[in-house]
C-alpha atoms as a PDB file:
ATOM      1  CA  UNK A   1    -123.200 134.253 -57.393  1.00  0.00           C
ATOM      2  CA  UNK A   2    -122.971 130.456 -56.805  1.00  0.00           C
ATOM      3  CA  UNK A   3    -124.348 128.035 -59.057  1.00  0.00           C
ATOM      4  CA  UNK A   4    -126.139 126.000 -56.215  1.00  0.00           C
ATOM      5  CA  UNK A   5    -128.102 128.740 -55.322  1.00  0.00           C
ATOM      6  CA  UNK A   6    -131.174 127.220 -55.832  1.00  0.00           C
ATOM      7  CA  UNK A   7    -130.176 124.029 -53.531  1.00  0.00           C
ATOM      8  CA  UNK A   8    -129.779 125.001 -49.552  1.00  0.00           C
ATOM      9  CA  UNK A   9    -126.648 126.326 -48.477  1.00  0.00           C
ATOM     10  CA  UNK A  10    -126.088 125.482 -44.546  1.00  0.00           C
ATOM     11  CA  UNK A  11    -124.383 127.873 -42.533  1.00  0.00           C
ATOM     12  CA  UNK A  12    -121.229 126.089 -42.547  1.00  0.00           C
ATOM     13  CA  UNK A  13    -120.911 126.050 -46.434  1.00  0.00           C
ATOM     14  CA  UNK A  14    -122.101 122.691 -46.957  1.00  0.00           C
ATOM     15  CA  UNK A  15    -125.137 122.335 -49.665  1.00  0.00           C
ATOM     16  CA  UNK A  16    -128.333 119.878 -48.966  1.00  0.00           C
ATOM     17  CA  UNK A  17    -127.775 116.512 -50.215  1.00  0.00           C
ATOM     18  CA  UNK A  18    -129.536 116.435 -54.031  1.00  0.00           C
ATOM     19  CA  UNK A  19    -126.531 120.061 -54.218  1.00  0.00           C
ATOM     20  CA  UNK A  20    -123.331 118.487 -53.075  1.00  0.00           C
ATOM     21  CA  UNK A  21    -124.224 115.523 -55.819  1.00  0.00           C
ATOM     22  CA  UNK A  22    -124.195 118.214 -58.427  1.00  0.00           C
ATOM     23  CA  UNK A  23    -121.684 119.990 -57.451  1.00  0.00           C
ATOM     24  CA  UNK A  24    -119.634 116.500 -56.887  1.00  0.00           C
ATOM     25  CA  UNK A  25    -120.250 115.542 -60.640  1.00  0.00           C
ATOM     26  CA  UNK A  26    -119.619 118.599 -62.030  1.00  0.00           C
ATOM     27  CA  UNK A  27    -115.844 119.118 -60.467  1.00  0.00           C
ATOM     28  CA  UNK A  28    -115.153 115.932 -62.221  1.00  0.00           C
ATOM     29  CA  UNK A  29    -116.420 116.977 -65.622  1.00  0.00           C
ATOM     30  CA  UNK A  30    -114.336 120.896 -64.778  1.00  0.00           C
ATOM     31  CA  UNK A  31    -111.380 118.919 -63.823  1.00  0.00           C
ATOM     32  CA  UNK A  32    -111.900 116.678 -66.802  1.00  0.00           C
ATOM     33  CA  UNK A  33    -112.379 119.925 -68.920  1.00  0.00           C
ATOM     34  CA  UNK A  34    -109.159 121.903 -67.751  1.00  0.00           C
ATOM     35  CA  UNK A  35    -106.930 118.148 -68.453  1.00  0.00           C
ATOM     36  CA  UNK A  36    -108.407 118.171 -71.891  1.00  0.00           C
ATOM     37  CA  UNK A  37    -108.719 121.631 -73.309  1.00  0.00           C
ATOM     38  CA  UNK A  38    -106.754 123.603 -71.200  1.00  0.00           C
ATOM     39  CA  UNK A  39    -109.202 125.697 -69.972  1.00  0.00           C
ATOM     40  CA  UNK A  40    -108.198 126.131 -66.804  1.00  0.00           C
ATOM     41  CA  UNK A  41    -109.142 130.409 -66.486  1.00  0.00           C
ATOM     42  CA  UNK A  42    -112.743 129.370 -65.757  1.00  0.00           C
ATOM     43  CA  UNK A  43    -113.894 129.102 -62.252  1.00  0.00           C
ATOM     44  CA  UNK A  44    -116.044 125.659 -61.476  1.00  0.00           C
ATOM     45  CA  UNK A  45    -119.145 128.432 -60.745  1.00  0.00           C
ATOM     46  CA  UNK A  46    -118.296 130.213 -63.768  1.00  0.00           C
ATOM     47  CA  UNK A  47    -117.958 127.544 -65.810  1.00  0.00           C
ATOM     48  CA  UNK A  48    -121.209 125.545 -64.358  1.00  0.00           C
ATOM     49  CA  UNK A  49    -122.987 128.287 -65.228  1.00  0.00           C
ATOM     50  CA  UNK A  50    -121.616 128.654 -68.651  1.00  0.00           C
ATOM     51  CA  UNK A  51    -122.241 125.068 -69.186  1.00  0.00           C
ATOM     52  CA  UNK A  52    -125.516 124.492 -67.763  1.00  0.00           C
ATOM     53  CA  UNK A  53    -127.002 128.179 -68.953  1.00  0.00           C
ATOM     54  CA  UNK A  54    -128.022 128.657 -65.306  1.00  0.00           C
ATOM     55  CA  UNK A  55    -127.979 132.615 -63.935  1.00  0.00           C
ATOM     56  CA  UNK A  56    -130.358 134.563 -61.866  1.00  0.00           C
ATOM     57  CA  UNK A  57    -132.128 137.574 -63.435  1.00  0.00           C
ATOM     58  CA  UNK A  58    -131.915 137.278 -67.446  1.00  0.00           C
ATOM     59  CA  UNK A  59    -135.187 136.325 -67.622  1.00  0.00           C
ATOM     60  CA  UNK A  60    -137.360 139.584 -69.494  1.00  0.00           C
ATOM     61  CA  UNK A  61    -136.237 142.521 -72.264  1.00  0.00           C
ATOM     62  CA  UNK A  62    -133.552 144.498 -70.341  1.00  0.00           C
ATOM     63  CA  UNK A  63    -132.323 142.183 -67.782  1.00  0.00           C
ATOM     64  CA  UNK A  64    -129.276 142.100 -69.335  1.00  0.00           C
ATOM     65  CA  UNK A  65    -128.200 145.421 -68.461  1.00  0.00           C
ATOM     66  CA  UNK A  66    -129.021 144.512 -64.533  1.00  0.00           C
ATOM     67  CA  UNK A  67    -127.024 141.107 -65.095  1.00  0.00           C
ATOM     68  CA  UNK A  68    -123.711 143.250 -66.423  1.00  0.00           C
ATOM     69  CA  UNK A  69    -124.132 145.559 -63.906  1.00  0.00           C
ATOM     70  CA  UNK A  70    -124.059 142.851 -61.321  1.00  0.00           C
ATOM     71  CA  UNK A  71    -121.268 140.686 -62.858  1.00  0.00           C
ATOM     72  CA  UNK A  72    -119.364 142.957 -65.321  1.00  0.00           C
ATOM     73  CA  UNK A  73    -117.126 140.537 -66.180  1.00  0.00           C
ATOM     74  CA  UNK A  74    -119.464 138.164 -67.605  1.00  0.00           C
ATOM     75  CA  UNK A  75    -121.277 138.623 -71.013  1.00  0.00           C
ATOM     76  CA  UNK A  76    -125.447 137.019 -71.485  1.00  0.00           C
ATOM     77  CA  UNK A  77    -125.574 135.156 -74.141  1.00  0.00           C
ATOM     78  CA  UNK A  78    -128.897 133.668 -75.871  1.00  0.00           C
ATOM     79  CA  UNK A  79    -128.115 130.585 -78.082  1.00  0.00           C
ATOM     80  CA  UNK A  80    -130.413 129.723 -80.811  1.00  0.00           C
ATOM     81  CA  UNK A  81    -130.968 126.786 -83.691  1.00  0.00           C
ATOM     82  CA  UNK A  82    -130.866 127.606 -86.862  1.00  0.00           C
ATOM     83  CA  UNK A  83    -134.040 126.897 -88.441  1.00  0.00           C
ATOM     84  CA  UNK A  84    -132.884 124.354 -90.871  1.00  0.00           C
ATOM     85  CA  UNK A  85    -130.354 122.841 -89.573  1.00  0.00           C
ATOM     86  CA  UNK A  86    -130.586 118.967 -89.034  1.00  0.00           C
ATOM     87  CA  UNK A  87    -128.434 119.621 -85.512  1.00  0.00           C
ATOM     88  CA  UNK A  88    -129.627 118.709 -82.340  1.00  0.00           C
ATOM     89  CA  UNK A  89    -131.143 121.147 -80.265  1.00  0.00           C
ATOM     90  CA  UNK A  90    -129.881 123.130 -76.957  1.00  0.00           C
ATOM     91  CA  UNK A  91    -131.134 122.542 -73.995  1.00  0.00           C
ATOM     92  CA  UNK A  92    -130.143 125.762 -72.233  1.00  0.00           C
ATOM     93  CA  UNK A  93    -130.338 128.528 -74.065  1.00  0.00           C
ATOM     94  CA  UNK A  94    -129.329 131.231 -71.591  1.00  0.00           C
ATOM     95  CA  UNK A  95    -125.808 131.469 -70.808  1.00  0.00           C
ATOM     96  CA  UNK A  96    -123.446 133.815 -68.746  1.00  0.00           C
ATOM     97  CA  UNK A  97    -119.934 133.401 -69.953  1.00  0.00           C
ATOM     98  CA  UNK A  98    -116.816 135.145 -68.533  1.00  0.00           C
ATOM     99  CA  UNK A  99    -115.847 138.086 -71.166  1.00  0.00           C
ATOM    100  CA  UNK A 100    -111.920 136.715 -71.861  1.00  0.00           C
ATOM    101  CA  UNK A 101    -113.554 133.179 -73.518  1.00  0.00           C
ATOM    102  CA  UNK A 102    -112.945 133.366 -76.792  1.00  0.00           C
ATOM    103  CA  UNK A 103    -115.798 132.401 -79.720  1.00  0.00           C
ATOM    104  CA  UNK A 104    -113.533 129.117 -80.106  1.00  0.00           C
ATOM    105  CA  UNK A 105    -114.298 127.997 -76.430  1.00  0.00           C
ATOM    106  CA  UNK A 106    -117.856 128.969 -76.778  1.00  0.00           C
ATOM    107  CA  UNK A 107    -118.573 126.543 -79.789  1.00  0.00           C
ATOM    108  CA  UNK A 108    -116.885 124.055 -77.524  1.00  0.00           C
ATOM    109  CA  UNK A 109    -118.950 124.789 -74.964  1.00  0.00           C
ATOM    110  CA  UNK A 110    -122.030 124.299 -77.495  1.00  0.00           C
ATOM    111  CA  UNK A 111    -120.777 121.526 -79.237  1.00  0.00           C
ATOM    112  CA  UNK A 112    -120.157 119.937 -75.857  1.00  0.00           C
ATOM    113  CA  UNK A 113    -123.488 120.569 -75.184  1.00  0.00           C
ATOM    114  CA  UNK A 114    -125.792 119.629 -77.767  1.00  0.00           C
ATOM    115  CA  UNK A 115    -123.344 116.434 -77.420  1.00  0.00           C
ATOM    116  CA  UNK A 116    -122.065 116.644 -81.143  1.00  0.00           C
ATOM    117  CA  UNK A 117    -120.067 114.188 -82.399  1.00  0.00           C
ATOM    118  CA  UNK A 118    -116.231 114.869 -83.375  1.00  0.00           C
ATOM    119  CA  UNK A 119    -116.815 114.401 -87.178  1.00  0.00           C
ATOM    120  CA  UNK A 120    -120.094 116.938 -87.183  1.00  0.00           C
ATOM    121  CA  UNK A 121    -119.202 120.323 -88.433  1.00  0.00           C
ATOM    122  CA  UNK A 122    -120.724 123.097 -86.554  1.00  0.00           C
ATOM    123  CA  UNK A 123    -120.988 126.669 -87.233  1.00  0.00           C
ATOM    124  CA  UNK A 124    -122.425 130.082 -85.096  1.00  0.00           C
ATOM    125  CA  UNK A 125    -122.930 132.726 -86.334  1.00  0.00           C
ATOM    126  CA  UNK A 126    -123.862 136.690 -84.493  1.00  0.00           C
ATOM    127  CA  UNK A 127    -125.909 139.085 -86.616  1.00  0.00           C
ATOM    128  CA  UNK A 128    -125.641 136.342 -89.761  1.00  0.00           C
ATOM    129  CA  UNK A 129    -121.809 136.520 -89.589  1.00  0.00           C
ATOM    130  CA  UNK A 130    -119.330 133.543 -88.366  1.00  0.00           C
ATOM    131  CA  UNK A 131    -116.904 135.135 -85.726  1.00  0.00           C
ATOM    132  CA  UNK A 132    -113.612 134.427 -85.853  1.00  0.00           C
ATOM    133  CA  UNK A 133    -112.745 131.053 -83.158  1.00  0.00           C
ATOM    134  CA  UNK A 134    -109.962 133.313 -81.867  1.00  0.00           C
ATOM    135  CA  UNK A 135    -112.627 136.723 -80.995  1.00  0.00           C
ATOM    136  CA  UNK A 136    -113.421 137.216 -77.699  1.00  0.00           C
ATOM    137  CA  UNK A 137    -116.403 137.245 -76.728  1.00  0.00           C
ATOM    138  CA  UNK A 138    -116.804 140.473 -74.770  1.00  0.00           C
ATOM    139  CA  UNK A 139    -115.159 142.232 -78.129  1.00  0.00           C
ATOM    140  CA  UNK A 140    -118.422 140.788 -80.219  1.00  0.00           C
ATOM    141  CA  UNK A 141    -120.854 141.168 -77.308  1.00  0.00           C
ATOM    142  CA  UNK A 142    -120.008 145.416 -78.024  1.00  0.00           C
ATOM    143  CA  UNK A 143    -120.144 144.920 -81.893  1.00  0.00           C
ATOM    144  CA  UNK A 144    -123.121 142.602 -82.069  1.00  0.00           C
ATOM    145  CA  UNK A 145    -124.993 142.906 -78.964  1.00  0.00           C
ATOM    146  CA  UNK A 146    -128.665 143.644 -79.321  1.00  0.00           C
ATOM    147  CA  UNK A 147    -130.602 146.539 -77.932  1.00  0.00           C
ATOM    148  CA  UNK A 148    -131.745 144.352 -75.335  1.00  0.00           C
ATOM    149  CA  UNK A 149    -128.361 143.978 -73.796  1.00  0.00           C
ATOM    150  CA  UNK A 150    -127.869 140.096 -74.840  1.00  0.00           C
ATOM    151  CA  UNK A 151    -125.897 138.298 -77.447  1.00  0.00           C
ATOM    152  CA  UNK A 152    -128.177 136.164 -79.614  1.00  0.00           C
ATOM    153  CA  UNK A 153    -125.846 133.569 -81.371  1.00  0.00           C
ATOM    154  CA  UNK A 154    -127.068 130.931 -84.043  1.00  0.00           C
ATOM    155  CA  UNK A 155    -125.356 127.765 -84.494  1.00  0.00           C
ATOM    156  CA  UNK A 156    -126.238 125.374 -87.112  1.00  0.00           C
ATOM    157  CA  UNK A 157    -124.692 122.043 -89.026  1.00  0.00           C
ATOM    158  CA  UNK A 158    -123.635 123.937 -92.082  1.00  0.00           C
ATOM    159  CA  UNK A 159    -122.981 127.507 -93.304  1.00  0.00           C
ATOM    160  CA  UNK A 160    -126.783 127.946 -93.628  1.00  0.00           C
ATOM    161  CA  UNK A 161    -126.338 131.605 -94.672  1.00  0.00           C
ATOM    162  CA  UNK A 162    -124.246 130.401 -97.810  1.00  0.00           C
ATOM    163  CA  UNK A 163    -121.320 133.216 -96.875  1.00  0.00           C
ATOM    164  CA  UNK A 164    -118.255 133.507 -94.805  1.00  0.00           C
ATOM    165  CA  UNK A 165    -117.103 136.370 -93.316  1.00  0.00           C
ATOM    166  CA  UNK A 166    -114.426 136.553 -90.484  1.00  0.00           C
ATOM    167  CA  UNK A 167    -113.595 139.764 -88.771  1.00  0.00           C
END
């Protein structure tokens, strides 16, 4: 799957003009990722789509199965606000993230996101329970996954569920 799909693709590879902007900006923020954080196992598709929640298919109950079946290696994930929290909200809420991130990347990914600040504290939590940072994610996407086949994770500015529990 490409993450341009939805711009026009010519025949010899190149994308329409409004694609190849996109995919322009978005090297330099992956190549501006990898110098940073090191995360240099992600593909620029795989992490586009990780970043920007964008993946065909994952849009009713059970379309996660289809999606896993299709890309194995990738886990759905559905990102939600806690309901009190005074964070900002997601924009994306759908993402497809490669199975080998681990929950530490992910909040990265969020935090990145939601464009928290370095001195906000931030906090998600599967099935009311914060992950370990150092999990991976295709270990809690068995444990926690729900019987629709996607991962619903909660973030939030505090430990709104007044617990801690690492696994």
């Amino acid at each position: 799957m490409n993450f341009l799909m939805d711009h026009r693709r010519h025949k010899d590879g190149s994308f329409d003009e409004e694609g190849e902007a996109k995919f322009n900006e978005f090297k330099k923020l992956h190549e501006k990722e990898i110098q940073e954080n090191g995360i240099d196992n992600i593909s620029i598709d795989e992490a586009y789509m990780m970043v920007l929640g964008h993946y065909s298919g994952a849009n009713e109950r059970g379309d996660a199965t289809r999606v896993r079946e299709k890309y194995p290696d990738k886990i759905p994930v559905i990102v939600e606000k806690a309901e009190r929290s005074d964070i900002p909200n997601i924009n994306k809420k759908k993402y497809l993230v490669p199975a080998d991130l681990t929950v530490g990347q992910f909040v990265y990914v969020i935090r990145r996101r939601i464009k928290l600040s370095a001195d906000k504290a931030i906090f998600i939590f599967v099935d009311n329970v914060l992950p370990s940072t150092g999990a991976i994610m295709s270990a809690t996407y068995e444990e926690k996954k729900d019987e629709d086949g996607f991962l619903y994770v909660t973030y939030s500015g505090e430990n709104t569920f007044g617990y801690l529990v690492v696994e």
